[in-house]
Each structure stands twice: as structure tokens, then as C-alpha cells.
C-alpha atoms as a PDB file:
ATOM      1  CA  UNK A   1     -14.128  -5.285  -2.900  1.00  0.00           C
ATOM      2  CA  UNK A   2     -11.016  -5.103  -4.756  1.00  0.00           C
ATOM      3  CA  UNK A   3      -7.534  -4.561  -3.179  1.00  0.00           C
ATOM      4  CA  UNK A   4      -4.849  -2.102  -5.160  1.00  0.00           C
ATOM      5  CA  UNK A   5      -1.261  -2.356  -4.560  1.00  0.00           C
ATOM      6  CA  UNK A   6       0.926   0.518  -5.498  1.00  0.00           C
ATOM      7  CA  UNK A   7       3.605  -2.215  -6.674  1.00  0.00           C
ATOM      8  CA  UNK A   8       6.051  -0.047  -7.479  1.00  0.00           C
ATOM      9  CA  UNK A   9       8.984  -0.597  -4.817  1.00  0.00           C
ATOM     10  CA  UNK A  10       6.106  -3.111  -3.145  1.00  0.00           C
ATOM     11  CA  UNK A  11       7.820  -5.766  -1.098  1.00  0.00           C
ATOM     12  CA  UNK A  12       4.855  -7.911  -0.513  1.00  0.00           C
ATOM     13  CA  UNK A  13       3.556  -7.989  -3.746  1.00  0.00           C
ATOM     14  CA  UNK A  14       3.474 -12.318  -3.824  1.00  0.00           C
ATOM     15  CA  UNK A  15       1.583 -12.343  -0.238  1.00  0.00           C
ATOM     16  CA  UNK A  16      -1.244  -9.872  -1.553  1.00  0.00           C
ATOM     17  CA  UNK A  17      -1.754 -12.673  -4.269  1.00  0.00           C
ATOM     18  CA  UNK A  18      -1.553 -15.446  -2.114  1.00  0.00           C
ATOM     19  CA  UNK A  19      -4.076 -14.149   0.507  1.00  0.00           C
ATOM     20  CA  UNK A  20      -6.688 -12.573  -2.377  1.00  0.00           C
ATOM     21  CA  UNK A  21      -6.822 -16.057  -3.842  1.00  0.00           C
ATOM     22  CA  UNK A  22      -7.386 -17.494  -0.752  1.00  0.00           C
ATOM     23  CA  UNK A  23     -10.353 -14.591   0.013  1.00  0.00           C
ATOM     24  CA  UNK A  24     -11.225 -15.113  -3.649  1.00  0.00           C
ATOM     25  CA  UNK A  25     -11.366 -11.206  -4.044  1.00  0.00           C
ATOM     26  CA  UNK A  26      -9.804  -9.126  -7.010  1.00  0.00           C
ATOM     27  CA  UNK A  27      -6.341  -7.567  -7.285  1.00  0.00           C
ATOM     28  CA  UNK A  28      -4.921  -4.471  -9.221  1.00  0.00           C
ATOM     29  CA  UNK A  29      -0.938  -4.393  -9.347  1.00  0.00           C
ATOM     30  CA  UNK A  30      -0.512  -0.425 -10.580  1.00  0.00           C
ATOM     31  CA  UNK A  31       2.634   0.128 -11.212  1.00  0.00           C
ATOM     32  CA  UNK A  32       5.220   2.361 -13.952  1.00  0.00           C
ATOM     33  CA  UNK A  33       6.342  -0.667 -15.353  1.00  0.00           C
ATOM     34  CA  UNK A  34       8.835  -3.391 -14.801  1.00  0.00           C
ATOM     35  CA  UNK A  35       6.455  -5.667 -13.061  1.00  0.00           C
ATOM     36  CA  UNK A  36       6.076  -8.886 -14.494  1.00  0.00           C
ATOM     37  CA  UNK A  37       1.940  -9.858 -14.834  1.00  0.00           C
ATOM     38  CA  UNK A  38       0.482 -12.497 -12.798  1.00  0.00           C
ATOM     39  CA  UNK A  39      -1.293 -15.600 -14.449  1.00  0.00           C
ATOM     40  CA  UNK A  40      -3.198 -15.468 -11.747  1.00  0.00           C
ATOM     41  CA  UNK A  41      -7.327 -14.516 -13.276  1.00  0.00           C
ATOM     42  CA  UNK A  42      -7.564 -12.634  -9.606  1.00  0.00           C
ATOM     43  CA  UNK A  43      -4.605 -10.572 -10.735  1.00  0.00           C
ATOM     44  CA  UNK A  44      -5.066  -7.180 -12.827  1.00  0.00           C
ATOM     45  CA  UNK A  45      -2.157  -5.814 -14.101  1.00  0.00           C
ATOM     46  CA  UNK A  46      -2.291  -1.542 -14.783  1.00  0.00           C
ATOM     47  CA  UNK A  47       0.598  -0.107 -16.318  1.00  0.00           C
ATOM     48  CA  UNK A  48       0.032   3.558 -15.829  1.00  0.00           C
ATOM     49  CA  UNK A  49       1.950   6.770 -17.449  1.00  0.00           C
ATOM     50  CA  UNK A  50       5.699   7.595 -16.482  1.00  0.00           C
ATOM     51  CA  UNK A  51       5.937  10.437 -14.370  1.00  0.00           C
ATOM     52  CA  UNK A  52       5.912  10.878 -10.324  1.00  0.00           C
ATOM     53  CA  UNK A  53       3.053   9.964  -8.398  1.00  0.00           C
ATOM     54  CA  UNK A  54       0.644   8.374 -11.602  1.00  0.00           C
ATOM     55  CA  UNK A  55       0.482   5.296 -10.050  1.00  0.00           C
ATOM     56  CA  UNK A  56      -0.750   6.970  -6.685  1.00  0.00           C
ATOM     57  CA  UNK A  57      -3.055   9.251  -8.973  1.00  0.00           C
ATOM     58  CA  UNK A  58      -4.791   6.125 -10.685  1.00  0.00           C
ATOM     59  CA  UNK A  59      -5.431   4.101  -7.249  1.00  0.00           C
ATOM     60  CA  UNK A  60      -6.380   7.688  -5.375  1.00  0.00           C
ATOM     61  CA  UNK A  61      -9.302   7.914  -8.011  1.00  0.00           C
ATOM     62  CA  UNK A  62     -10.363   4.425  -7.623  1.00  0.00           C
ATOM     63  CA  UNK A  63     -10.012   3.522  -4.217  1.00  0.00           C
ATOM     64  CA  UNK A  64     -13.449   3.872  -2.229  1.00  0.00           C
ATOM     65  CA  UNK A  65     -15.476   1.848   0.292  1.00  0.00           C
ATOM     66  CA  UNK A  66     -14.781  -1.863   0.365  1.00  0.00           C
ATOM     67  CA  UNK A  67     -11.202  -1.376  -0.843  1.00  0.00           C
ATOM     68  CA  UNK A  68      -8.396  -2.306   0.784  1.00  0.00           C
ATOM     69  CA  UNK A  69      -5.273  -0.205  -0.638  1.00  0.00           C
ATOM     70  CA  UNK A  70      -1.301  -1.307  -0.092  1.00  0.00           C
ATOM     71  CA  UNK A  71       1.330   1.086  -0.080  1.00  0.00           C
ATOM     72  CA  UNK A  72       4.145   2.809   1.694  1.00  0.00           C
ATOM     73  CA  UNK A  73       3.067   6.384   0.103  1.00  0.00           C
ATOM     74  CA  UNK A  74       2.160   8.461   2.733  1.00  0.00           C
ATOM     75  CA  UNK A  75       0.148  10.971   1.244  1.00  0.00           C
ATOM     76  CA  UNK A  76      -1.676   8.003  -1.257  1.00  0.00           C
ATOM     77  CA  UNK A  77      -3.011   6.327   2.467  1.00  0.00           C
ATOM     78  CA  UNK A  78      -3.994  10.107   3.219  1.00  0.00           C
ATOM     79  CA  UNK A  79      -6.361  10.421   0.045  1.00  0.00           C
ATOM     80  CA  UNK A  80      -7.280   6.703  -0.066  1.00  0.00           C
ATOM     81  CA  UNK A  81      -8.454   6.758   3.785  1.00  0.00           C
ATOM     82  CA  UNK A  82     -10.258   9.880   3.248  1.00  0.00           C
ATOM     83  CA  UNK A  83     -12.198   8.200   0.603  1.00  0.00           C
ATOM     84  CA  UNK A  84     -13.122   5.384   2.889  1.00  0.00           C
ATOM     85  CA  UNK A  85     -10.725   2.438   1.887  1.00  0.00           C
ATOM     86  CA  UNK A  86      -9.206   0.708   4.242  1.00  0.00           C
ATOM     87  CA  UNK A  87      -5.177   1.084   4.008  1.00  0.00           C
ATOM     88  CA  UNK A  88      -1.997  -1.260   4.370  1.00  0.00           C
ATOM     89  CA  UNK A  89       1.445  -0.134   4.950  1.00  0.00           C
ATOM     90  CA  UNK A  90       3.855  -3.451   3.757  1.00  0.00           C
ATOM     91  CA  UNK A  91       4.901  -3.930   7.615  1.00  0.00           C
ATOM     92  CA  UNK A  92       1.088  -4.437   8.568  1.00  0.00           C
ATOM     93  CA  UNK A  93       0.574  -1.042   9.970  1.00  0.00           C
ATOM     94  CA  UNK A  94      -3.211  -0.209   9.538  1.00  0.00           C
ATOM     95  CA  UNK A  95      -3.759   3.798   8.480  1.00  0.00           C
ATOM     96  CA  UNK A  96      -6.739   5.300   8.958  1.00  0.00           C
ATOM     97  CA  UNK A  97      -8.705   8.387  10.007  1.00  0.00           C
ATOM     98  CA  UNK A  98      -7.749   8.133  13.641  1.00  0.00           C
ATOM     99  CA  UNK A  99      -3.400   7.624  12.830  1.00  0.00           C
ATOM    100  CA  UNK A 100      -3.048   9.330   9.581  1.00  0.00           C
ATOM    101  CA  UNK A 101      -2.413  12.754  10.287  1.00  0.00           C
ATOM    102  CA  UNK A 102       0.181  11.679  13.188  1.00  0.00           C
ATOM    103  CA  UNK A 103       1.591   9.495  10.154  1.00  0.00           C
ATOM    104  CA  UNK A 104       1.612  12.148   7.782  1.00  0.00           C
ATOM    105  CA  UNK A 105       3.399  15.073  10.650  1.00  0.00           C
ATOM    106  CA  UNK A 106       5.974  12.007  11.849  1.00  0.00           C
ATOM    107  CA  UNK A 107       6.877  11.916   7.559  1.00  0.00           C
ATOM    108  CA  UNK A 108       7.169  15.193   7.210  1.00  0.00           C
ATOM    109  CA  UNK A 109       9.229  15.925  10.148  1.00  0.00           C
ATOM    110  CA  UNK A 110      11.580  13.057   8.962  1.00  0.00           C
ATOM    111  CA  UNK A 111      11.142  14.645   6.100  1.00  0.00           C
ATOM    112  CA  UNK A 112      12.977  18.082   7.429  1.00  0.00           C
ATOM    113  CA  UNK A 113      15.505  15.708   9.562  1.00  0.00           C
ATOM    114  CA  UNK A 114      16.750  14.188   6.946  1.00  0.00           C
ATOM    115  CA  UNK A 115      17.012  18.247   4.663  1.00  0.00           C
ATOM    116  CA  UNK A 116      18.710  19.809   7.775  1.00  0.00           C
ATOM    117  CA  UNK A 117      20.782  16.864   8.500  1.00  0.00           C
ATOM    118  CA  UNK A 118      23.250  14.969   5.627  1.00  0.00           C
ATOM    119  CA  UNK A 119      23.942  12.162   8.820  1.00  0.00           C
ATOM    120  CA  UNK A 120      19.812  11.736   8.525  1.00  0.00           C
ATOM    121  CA  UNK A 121      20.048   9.872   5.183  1.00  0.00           C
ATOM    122  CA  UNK A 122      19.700   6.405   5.139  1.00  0.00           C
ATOM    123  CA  UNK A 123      18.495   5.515   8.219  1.00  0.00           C
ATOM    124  CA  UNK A 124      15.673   3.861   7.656  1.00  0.00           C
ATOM    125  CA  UNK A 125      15.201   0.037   9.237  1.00  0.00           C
ATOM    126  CA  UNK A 126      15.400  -2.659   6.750  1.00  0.00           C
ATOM    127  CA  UNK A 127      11.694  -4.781   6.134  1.00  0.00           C
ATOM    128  CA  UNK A 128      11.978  -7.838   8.253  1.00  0.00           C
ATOM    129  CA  UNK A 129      10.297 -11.528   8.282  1.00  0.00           C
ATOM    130  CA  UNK A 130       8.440 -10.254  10.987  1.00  0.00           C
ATOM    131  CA  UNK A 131       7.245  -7.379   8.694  1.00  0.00           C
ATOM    132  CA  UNK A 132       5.928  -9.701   6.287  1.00  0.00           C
ATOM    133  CA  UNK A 133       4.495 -11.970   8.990  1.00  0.00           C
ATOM    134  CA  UNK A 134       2.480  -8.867  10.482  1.00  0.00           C
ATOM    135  CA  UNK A 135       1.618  -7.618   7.002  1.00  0.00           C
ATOM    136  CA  UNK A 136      -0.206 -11.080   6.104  1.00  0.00           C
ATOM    137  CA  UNK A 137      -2.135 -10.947   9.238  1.00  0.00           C
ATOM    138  CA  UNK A 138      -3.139  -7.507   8.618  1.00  0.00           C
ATOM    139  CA  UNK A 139      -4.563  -8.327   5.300  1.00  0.00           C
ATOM    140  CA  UNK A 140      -6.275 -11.117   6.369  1.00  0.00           C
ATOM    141  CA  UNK A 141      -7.922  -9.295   8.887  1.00  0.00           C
ATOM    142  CA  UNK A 142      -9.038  -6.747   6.613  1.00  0.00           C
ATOM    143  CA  UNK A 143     -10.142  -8.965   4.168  1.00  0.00           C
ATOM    144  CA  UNK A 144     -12.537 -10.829   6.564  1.00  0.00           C
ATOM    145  CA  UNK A 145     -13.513  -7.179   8.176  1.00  0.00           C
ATOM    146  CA  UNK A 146     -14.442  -5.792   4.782  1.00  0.00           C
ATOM    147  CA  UNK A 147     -15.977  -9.110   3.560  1.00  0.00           C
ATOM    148  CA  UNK A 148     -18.547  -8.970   6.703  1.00  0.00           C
END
């Protein structure tokens, strides 16, 4: 079991670390950079090639049964839940087989809002305590779930 963050733009990057030590399981941080390393011997750091989507590239061939995977990349939970990992958007939200293609329609109808629409942009909701509060329940439930 091994849990990969795409830690690039990754607001709970310090609660994955706190709740793998506690589950004693491994983490991989994959990022483009700028992320400082962990001292933490749980903690694998993976600086991967500039250019869009590497970091979602790396995890997508990686990912697999057993895994949990955090990120808000849409289309990464798509290819990491068909591979059978288990995936974690940073407010908690669990994706998988059953959600992911209403996930992926709602995105890209935002998507087409936010094109037709200049008034669109910006609009997102800002990531809240209780965001992080339901994200570190979510991974703790995952992490006993997977460990079983």
C-alpha cells in the first residue's frame, strides 16, 4: 500500500504525512518541483520532468490496487480509479467507479461555463477547515479499508 499525492497545488500535503505515519504506510510527494522534502523515512520525494500533466503521468503508471491516490486532477482520479486505487479529492470527496464519470461531465461542463462565459472565471469556493477536517477522515478511512 503506498499513498501518492500529486503535491503540486496540494493543500493537504502535512495531513497525508501526519495520518501515513500514524498508519505506518509509505508516501510519494510527486511533484514539478518547489516542494521542500520531508525528513520524514515514510516520505518519498519524486521530482518529475517540467511539462503539463508529468506528475499525473508518473502516479497514473504507478497507481494500482492497494493505493490510495490524492489529487484534485480530474482526469488523474479517472485513470487512477480505473486501475483500481482508491482516490482522494483534498476536500475528502471519495472518486470512484460509481461517481467518476458524473465528476468528470460536471468538470467538463464547468469547463464550457467558464469558455462561453468571462463572468464564469473565478468562481470557485475557497478550501475550508471543514475541508481539511473531512479530508483527514476520508484518509483515515481509506487507510483502515485498504489495510483490511
Amino acid at each position: 500500500m503506498v499513498i501518492y499525492v500529486d503535491a503540486d497545488a496540494c493543500p493537504v500535503k502535512s495531513e497525508v504525512e501526519r495520518v501515513a505515519t500514524r498508519h505506518r504506510v509509505g508516501v510519494v510527494i510527486v511533484s514539478n518541483g518547489g516542494i521542500r522534502p520531508s525528513a520524514n523515512p515514510l516520505i518519498q520525494s519524486v521530482i518529475v520532468a517540467e511539462g503539463p500533466d508529468e506528475a499525473d503521468k508518473w502516479i497514473a503508471a504507478r497507481a494500482g490496487p492497494g493505493d490510495v491516490v490524492i489529487t484534485g486532477d480530474i482526469p488523474l482520479a479517472a485513470k487512477c480509479v480505473e486501475r483500481g486505487a482508491q482516490v482522494l479529492r483534498h476536500n475528502g470527496e471519495a472518486l470512484s467507479a460509481e461517481n467518476i464519470g458524473n465528476v468528470l461531465a460536471t468538470r467538463d461542463l464547468m469547463a464550457d461555463l467558464r469558455a462561453a462565459d468571462p463572468f464564469w472565471q473565478g468562481r470557485g469556493r475557497g478550501f475550508t477547515k471543514a475541508d481539511r477536517a473531512r479530508f483527514l477522515d476520508a484518509l483515515d478511512r481509506s487507510l483502515r479499508r485498504v489495510g483490511r
